[in-house]
Protein backbone atom coordinates (compact mmCIF):
# COMPACT_ATOMS: atom_id res chain seq x y z
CA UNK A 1 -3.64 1.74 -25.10
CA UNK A 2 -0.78 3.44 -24.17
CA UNK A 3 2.93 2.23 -25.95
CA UNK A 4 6.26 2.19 -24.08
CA UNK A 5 9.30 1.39 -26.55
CA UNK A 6 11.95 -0.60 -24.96
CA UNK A 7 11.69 0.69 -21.17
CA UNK A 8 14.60 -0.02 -19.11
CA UNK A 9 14.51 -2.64 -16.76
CA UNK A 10 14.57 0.12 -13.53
CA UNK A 11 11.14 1.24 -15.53
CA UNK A 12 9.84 -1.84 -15.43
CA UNK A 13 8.18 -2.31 -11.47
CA UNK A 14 5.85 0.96 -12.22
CA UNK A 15 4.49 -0.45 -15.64
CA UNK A 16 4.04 -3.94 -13.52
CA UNK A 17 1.49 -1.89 -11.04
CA UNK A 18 -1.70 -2.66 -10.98
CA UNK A 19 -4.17 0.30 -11.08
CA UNK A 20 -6.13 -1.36 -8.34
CA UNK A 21 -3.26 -1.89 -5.47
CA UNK A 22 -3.55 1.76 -5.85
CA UNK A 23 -6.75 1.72 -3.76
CA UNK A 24 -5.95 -0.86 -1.42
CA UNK A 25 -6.72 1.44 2.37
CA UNK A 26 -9.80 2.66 1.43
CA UNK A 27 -11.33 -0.36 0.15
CA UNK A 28 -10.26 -2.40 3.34
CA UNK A 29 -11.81 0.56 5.67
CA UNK A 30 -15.50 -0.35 3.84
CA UNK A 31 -15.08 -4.09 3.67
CA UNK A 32 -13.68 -3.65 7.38
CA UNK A 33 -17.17 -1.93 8.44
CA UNK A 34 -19.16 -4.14 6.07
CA UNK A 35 -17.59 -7.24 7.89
CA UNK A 36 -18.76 -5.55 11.33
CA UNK A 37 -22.42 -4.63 10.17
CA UNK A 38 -23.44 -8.34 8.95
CA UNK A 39 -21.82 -10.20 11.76
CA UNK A 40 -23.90 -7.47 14.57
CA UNK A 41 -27.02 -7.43 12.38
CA UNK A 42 -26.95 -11.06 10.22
CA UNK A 43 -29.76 -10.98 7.96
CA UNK A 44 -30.58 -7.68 8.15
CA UNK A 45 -27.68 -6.08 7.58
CA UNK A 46 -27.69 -8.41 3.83
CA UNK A 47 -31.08 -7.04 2.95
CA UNK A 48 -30.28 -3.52 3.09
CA UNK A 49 -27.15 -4.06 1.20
CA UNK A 50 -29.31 -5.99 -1.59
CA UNK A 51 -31.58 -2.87 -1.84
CA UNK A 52 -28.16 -0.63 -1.41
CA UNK A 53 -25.92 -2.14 -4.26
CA UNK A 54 -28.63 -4.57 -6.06
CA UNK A 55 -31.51 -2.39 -6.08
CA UNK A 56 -33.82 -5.76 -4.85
CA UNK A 57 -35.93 -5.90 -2.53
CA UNK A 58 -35.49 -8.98 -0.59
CA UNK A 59 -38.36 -9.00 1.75
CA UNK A 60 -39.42 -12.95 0.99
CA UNK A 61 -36.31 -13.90 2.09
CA UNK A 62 -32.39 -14.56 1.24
CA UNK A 63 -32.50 -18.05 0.15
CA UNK A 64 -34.04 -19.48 -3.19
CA UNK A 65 -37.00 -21.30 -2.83
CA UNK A 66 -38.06 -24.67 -5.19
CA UNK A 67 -40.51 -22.55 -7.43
CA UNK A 68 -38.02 -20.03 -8.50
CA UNK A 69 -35.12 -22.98 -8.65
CA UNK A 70 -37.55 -24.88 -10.98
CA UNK A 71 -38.73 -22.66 -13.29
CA UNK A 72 -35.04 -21.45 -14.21
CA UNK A 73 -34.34 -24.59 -16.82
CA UNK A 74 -37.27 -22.91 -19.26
CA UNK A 75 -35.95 -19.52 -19.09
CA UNK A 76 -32.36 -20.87 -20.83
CA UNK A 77 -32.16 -21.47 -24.45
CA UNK A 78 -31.97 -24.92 -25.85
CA UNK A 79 -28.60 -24.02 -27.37
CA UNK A 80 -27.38 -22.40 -24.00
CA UNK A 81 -28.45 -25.58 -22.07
CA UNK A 82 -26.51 -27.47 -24.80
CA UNK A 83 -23.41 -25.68 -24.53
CA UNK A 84 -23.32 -25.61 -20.85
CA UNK A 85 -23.85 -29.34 -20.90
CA UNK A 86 -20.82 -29.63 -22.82
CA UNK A 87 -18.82 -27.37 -20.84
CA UNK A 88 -19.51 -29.50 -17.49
CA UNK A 89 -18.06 -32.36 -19.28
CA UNK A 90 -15.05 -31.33 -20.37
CA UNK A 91 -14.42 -29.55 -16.76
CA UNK A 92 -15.29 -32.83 -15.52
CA UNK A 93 -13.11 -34.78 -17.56
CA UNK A 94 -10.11 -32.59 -16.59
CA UNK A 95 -10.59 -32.39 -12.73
CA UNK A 96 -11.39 -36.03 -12.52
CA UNK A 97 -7.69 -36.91 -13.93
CA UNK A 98 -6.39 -35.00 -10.40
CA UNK A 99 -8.21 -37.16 -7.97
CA UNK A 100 -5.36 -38.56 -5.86
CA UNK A 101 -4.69 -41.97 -5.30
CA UNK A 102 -3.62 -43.05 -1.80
CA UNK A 103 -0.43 -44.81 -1.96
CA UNK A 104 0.89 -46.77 1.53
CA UNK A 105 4.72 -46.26 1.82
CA UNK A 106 6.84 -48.20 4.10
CA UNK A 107 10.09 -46.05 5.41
CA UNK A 108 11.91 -48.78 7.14
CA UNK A 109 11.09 -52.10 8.06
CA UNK A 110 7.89 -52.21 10.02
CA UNK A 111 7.44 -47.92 9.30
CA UNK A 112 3.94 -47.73 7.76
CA UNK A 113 2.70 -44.02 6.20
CA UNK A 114 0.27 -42.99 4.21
CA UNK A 115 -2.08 -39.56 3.21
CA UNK A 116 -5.52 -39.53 2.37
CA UNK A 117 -7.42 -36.95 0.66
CA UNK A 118 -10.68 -35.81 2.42
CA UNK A 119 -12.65 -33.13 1.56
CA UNK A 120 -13.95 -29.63 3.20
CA UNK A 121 -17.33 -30.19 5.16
CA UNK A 122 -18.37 -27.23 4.41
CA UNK A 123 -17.56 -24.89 1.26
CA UNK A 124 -19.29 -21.56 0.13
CA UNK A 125 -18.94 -20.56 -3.62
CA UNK A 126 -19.26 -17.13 -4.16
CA UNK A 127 -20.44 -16.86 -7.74
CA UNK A 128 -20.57 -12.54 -8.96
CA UNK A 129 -23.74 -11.33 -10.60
CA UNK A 130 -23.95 -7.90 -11.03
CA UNK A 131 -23.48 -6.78 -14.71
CA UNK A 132 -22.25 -10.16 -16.22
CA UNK A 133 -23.84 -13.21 -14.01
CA UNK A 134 -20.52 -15.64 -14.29
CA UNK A 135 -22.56 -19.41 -14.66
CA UNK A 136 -19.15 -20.03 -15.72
CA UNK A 137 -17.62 -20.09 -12.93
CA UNK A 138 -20.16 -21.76 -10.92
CA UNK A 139 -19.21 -24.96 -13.32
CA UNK A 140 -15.44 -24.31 -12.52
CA UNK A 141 -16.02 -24.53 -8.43
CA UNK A 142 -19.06 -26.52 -8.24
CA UNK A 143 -17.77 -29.60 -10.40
CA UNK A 144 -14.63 -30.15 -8.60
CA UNK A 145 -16.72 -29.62 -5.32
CA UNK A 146 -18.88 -32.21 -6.38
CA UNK A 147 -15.85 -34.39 -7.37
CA UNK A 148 -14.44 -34.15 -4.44
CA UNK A 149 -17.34 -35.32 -2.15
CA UNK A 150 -17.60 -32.11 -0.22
CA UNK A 151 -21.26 -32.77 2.21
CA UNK A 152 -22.22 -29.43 2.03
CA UNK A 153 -22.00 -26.56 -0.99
CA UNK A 154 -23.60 -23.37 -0.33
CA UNK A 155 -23.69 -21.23 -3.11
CA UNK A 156 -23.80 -17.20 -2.79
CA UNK A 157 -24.42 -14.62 -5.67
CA UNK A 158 -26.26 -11.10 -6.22
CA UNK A 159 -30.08 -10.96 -7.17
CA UNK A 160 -31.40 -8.68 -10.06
CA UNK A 161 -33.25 -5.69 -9.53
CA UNK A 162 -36.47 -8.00 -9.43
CA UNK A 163 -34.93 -10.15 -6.57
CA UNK A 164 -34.68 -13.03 -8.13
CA UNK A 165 -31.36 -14.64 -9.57
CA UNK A 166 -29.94 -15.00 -12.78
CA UNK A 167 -31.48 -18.02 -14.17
CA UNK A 168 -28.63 -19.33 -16.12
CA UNK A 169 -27.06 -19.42 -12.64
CA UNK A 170 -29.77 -21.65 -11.06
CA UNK A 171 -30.10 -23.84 -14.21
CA UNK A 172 -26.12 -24.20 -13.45
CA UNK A 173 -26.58 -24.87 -9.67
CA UNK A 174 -29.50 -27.13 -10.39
CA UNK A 175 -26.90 -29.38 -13.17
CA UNK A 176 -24.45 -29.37 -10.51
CA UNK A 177 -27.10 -31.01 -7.75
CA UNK A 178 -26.96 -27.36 -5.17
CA UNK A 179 -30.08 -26.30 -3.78
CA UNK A 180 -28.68 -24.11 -1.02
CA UNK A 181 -28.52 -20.91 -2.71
CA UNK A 182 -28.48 -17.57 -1.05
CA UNK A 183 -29.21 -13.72 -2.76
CA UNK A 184 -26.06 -12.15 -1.11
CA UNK A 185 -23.14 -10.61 -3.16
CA UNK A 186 -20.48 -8.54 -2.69
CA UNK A 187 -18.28 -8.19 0.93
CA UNK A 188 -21.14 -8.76 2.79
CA UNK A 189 -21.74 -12.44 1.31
CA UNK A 190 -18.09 -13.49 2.37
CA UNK A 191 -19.09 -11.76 5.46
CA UNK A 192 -21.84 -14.13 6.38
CA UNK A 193 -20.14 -17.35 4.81
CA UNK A 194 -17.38 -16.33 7.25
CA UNK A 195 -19.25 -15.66 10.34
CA UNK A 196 -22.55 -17.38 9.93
CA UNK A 197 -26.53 -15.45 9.83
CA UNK A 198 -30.20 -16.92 10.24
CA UNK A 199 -30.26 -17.36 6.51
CA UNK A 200 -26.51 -18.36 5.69
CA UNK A 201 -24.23 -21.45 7.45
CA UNK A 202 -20.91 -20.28 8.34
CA UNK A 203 -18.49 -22.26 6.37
CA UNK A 204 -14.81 -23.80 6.55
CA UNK A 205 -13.55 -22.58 2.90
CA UNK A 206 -14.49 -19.50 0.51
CA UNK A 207 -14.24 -19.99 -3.09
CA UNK A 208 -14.96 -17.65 -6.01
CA UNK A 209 -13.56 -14.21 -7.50
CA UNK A 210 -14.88 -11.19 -7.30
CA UNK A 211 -13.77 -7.27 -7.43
CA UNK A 212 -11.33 -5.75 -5.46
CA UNK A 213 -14.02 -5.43 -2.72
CA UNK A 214 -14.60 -9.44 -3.16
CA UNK A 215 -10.92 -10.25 -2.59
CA UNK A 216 -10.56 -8.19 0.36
CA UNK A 217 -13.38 -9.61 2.13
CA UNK A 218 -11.78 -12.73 1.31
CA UNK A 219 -7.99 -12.09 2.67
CA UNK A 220 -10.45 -10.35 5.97
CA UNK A 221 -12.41 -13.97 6.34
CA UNK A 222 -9.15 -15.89 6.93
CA UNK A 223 -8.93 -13.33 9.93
CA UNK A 224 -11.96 -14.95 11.52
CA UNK A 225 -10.32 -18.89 10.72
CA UNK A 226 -11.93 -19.43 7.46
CA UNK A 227 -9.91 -20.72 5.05
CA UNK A 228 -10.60 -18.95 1.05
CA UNK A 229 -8.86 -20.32 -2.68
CA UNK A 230 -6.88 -17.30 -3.28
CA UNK A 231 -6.77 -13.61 -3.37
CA UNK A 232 -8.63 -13.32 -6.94
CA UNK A 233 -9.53 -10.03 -7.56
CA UNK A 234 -9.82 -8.30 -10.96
CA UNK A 235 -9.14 -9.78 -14.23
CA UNK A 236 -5.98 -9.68 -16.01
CA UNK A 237 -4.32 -10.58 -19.20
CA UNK A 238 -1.04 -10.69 -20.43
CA UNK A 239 0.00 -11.18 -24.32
CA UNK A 240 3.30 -11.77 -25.76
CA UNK A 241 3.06 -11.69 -29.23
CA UNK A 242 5.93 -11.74 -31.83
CA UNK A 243 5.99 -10.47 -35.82
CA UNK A 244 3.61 -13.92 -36.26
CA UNK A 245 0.74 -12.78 -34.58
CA UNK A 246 -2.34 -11.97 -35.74
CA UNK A 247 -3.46 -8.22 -34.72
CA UNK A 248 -6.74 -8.88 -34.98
CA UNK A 249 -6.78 -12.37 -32.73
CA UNK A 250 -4.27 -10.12 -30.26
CA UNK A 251 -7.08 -7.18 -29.74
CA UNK A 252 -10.04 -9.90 -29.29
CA UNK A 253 -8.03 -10.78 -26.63
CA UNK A 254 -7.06 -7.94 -24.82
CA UNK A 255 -10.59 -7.14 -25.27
CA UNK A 256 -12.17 -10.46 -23.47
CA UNK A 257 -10.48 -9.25 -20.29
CA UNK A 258 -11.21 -5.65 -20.73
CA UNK A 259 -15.31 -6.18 -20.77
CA UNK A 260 -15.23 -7.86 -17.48
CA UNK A 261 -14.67 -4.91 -15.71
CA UNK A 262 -13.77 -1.34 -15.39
CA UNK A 263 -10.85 -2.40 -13.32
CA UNK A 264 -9.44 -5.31 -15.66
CA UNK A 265 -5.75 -5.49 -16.09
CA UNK A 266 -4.96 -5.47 -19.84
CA UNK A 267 -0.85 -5.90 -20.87
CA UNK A 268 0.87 -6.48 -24.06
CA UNK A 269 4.11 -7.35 -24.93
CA UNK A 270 6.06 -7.46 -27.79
CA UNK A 271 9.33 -7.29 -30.00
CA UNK A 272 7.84 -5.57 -33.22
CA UNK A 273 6.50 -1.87 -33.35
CA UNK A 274 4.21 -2.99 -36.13
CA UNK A 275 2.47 -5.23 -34.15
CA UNK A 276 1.66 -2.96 -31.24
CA UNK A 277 0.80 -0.14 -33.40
CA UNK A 278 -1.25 -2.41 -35.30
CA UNK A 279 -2.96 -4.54 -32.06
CA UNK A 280 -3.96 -0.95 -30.64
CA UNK A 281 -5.64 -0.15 -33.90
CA UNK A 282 -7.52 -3.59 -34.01
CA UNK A 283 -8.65 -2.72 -30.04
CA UNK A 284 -9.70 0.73 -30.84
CA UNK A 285 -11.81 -0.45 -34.09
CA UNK A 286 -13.53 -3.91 -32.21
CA UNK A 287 -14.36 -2.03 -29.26
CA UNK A 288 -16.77 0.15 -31.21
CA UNK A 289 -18.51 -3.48 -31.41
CA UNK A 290 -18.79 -4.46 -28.06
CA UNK A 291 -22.12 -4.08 -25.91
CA UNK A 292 -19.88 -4.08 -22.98
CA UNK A 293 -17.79 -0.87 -24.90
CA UNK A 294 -17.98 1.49 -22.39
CA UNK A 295 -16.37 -0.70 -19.38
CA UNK A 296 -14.07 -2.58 -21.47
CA UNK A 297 -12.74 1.49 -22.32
CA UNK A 298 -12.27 2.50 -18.71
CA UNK A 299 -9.89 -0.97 -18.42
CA UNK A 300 -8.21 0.20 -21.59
CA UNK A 301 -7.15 3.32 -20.19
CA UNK A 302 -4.93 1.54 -17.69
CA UNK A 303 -3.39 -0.54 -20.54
CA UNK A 304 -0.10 -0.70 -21.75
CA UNK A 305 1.36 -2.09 -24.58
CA UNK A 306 5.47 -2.58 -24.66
CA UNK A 307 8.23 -2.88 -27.15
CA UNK A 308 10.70 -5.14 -25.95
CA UNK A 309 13.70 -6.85 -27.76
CA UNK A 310 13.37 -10.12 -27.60
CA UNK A 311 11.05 -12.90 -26.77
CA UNK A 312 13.35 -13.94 -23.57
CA UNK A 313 13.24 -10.05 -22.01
CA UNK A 314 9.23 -10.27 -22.62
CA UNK A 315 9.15 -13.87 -20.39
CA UNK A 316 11.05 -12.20 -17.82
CA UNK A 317 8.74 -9.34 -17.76
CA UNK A 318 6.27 -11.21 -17.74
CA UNK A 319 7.36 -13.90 -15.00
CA UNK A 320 7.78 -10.47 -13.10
CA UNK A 321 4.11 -9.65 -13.69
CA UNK A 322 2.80 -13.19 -12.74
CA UNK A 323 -0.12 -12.55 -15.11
CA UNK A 324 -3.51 -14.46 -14.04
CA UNK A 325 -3.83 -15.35 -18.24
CA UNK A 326 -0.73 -15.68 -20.09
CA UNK A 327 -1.01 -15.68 -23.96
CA UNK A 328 1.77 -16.78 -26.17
CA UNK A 329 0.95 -15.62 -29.43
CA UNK A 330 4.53 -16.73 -30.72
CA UNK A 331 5.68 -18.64 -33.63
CA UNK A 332 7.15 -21.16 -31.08
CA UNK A 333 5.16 -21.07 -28.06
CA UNK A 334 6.00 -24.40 -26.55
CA UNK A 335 9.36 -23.43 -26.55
CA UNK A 336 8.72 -20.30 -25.00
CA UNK A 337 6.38 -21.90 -22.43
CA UNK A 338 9.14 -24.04 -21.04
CA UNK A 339 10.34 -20.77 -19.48
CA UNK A 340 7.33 -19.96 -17.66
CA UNK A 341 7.59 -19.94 -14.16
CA UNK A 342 4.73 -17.41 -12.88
CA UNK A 343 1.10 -17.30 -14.83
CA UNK A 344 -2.03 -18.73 -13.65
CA UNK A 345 -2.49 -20.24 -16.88
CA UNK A 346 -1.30 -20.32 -20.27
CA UNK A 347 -2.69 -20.10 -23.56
CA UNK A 348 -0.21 -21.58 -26.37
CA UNK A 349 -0.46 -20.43 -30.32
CA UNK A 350 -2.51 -18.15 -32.65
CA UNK A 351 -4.92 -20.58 -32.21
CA UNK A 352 -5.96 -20.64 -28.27
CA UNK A 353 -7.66 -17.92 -27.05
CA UNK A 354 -7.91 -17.00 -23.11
CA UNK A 355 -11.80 -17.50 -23.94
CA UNK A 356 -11.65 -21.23 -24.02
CA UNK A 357 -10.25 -21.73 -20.88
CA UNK A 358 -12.62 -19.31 -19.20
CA UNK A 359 -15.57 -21.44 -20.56
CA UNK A 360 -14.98 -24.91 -21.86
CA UNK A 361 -11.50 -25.80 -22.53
CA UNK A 362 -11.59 -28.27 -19.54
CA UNK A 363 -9.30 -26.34 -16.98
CA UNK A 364 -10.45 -24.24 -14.40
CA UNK A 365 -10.80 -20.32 -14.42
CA UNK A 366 -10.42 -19.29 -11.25
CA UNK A 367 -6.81 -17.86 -10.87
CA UNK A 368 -4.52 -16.05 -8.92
CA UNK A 369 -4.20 -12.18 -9.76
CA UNK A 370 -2.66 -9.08 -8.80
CA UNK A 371 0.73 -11.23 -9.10
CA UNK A 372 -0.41 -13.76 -6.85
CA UNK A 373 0.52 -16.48 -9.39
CA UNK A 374 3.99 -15.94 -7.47
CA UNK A 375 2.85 -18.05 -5.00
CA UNK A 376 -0.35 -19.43 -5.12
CA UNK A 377 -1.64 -22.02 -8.06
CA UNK A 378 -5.80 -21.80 -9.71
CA UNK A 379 -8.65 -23.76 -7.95
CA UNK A 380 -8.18 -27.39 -8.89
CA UNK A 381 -9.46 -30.46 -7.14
CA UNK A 382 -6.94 -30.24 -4.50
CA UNK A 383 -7.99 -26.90 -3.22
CA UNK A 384 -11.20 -28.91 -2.36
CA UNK A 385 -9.45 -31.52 -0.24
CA UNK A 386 -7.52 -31.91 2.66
CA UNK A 387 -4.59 -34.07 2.81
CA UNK A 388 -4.31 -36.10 6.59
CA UNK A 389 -1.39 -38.25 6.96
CA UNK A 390 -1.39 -41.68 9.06
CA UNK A 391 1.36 -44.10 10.17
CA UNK A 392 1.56 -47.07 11.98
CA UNK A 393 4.40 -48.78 13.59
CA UNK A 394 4.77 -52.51 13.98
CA UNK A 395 6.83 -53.74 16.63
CA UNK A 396 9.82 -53.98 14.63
CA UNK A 397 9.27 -50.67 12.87
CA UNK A 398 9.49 -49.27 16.91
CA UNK A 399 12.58 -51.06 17.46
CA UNK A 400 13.88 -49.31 14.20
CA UNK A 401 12.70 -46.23 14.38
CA UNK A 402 12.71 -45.58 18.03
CA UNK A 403 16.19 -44.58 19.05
CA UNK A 404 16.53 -42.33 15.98
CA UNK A 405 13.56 -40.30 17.43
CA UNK A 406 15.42 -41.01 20.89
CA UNK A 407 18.71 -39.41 19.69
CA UNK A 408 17.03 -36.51 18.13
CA UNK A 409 14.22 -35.35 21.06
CA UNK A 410 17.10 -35.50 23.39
CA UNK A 411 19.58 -33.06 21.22
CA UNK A 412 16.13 -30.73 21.06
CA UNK A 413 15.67 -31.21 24.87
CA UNK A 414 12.60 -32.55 24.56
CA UNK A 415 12.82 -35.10 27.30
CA UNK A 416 8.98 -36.14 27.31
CA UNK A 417 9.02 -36.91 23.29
CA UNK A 418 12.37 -39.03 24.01
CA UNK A 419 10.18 -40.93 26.78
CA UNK A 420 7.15 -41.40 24.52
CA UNK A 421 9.28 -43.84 22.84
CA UNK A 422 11.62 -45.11 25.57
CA UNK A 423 8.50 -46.40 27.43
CA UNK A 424 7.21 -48.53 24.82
CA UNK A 425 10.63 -50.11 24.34
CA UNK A 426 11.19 -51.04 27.45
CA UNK A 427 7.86 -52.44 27.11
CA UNK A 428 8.83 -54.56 23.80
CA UNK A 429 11.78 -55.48 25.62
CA UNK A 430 9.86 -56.93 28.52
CA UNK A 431 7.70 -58.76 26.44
CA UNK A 432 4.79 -56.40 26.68
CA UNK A 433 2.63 -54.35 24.27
C-alpha cells in the first residue's frame, strides 16, 4: 500500500482514479467484436469461447441437464448447505420488507391514480465463475427475483475445465427453484442474454457483476434495448478509520476486497499516521495467509492509503469516491453516517465487516462501482419490478380536471390533446357518455 499524507484537495481527483477506467478503449474494442461473433454465430461462437477462456469442452451442450443439476446437493458439505440455508433467509427476510404496497390516491374529486408493481418477464442473472464461483450472489439476485414473481429466470455462469458447473452454484439455483441454467460466462454470455441463441432466450433485464469485460458488455446490451442493474464492474472498498480502529480488523478488510480480483479497488482513509502505518503492516503480514495471496497483491499495488485531518475531509473524499463498500471504522459511526451521501453500502463500527453483507447480513451485494453510487442505488426488489401507473376519471373528476388540461394543451399548442378532453365534455354536457 502506498501512503499519501494530507494531499491537497487539487490532488485529490488522480488518487480517486480507478486503475481500471484506465483501460476503458481497448476493452470495449473486444467486447465490441465479442458482441458481433455470438449474435452472427449463436451457439457456436459460446463454445469456442468456453474452450478459449474456460478451457471446457462443451460439446454435450450449453445448458445443464437434470443429472448434473441433481447430483450437485451431495457434492456440498452439510455445513455449507447449512449456512447457505441461513443466508437465503435472512436475504429473504430483508427484500420481502421492500415489496410495495399499491396505494389508490384520489387528486381531486372524482381523479382516481394509482401504480402497481409488476415484474420483468424475462430476467438473466449472470452469476461469475472463473477462479471464485460467487453462489453468493446467485442468492442476492435470485431471491428477490423469486420475490418478485418474475415468470422466467435464466441463469448464466462459466463451466470448469471439466464442463460442468460449480456445484455450490447449482445446489444454489436448485434452493432458489431455477432450472434454466446455461455454461456461458464472460461478454459473450451478456451477449446472448442480449440478443438471443439456439441454447439461450434473449431477455428484457441483465443482472449480475462481473470484470471490467462483464460491465462493458453490460452498458453494450442496453445498446440492443435490454435493460441491465448497473454498471458493476470490479470490486471496491473504502475504509475510514480513526485512532479507534483496530489495525488488524482494518487489513482483513482491505484484504476481503483485494482477493476478489487482480483489479479490486482497495482505499483507506484516515486522520492518524499510526494507524495507516500500522493497517499496511497488518495487510502485508495477513496476506502471507491468504490462498488467494498472489491476486489479492496485484490489487494491493493499486492501493492507497491517506492521511487526512479530520473525519469530515475523509467523508468528503469519500462522497467524492462513491465507494461500492463504505466502512466506518470510527468511534462514532452513526454520526458520521448521517453525512453519507454516495456509497453503495455502508458498514457501521469495529464490529461490521464488509464480509457480512457480501454473504448473510440480509442486504444485497450487488452494487454500483467505479463511482457509480453517484447515481445509481444496489439491486433491491425494485430493480426487479416495473412500476405502471393507472387513473380513472369519473364524470365529475372530467368536469374537474378537464379545463385545467384544456388551459394547458392550448398554451403548448397542442390543439388535438385540448380536444381529447373538449369532446367528452361536450358529451357530459349533452347528457352523453
Amino acid at each position: 500500500m502506498n501512503i499519501f499524507q494530507y494531499p491537497v484537495q487539487a490532488e485529490w481527483a488522480a488518487l480517486q482514479q480507478r486503475a481500471a477506467q484506465q483501460q476503458t478503449q481497448d476493452v470495449e474494442l473486444r467486447v465490441q467484436q465479442i458482441f458481433e461473433d455470438v449474435r452472427r454465430r449463436g451457439d457456436a461462437a459460446l463454445l469456442d469461447y468456453a474452450r478459449q477462456f474456460d478451457g471446457a469442452d462443451l460439446s454435450g451442450g450449453l445448458r445443464v441437464g437434470t443429472e448434473e443439476l441433481a447430483a450437485a446437493a451431495a457434492q456440498v458439505p452439510a455445513e455449507l448447505q447449512t449456512a447457505i440455508w441461513q443466508a437465503h433467509a435472512n436475504i429473504l427476510r430483508f427484500h420481502q420488507a421492500q415489496i410495495p404496497q399499491e396505494e389508490r390516491v384520489e387528486t381531486m374529486p372524482g381523479v382516481t391514480c394509482w401504480r402497481r408493481a409488476v415484474p420483468v418477464q424475462r430476467v438473466g442473472l449472470y452469476i461469475p465463475g472463473g477462479t471464485a464461483p460467487l453462489f453468493s450472489t446467485l442468492l442476492m439476485l435470485g431471491v428477490p427475483a423469486r420475490l418478485a414473481g418474475c415468470p422466467e429466470i435464466l441463469l448464466c455462469t462459466p463451466p470448469q475445465k471439466n464442463g460442468l458447473v460449480n456445484p455450490i452454484i447449482l445446489f444454489t439455483a436448485q434452493l432458489l427453484g431455477i432450472s434454466t441454467i446455461v455454461k456461458a460466462g464472460g461478454a459473450q454470455a451478456v451477449a446472448a442474454l442480449s440478443g438471443g441463441t439456439d441454447s439461450v432466450p434473449a431477455v428484457d433485464k441483465i443482472f449480475g457483476p462481473g470484470n471490467r469485460y462483464v460491465t462493458a458488455a453490460k452498458q453494450l446490451a442496453t445498446r440492443y434495448g435490454v435493460a441491465i442493474d448497473m454498471p458493476a464492474g470490479p470490486s471496491e472498498v473504502l475504509v475510514i478509520a480513526d485512532e479507534s480502529a483496530n489495525p488488524a480488523f482494518v487489513a482483513a478488510d482491505l484484504l476481503s476486497q483485494a482477493e476478489h480480483g487482480p483489479d479490486s479497488q482497495v482505499m483507506l482513509l484516515s486522520d492518524s499516521l499510526y494507524i495507516l502505518e500500522q493497517t499496511k503492516a497488518e495487510v502485508e503480514r495477513q496476506l502471507r495467509e491468504l490462498p488467494r495471496a498472489e491476486v489479492a497483491a496485484q490489487a494491493l499495488q493499486e492501493s492507497r492509503a491517506i492521511l487526512l485531518r479530520t473525519p469530515e475531509e475523509m467523508l468528503y473524499f469519500s462522497n467524492q469516491y462513491a465507494p461500492e463498500h463504505l466502512i466506518l471504522a470510527v468511534r462514532n459511526p452513526e454520526q458520521l453516517a448521517e453525512g453519507v451521501t454516495n456509497a453503495g453500502s455502508v458498514f457501521l463500527g469495529h464490529l461490521t465487516p464488509e464480509a457480512v453483507g457480501d454473504y448473510a447480513s440480509g442486504t444485497n451485494h450487488t452494487l454500483p462501482t467505479n463511482g457509480y453510487a453517484r447515481n445509481y442505488s444496489g439491486v433491491s426488489l425494485d430493480s426487479f419490478l416495473k412500476k405502471i401507473t393507472f387513473q380513472r376519471l369519473t364524470p365529475e373528476g372530467l368536469l374537474n380536471v378537464g379545463p385545467v388540461v384544456e388551459t394547458m394543451a392550448e398554451a403548448e399548442g397542442l390543439r388535438a390533446h385540448a380536444r381529447a378532453v373538449t369532446l367528452r365534455l361536450e358529451a357530459l354536457a349533452g347528457g352523453k357518455e
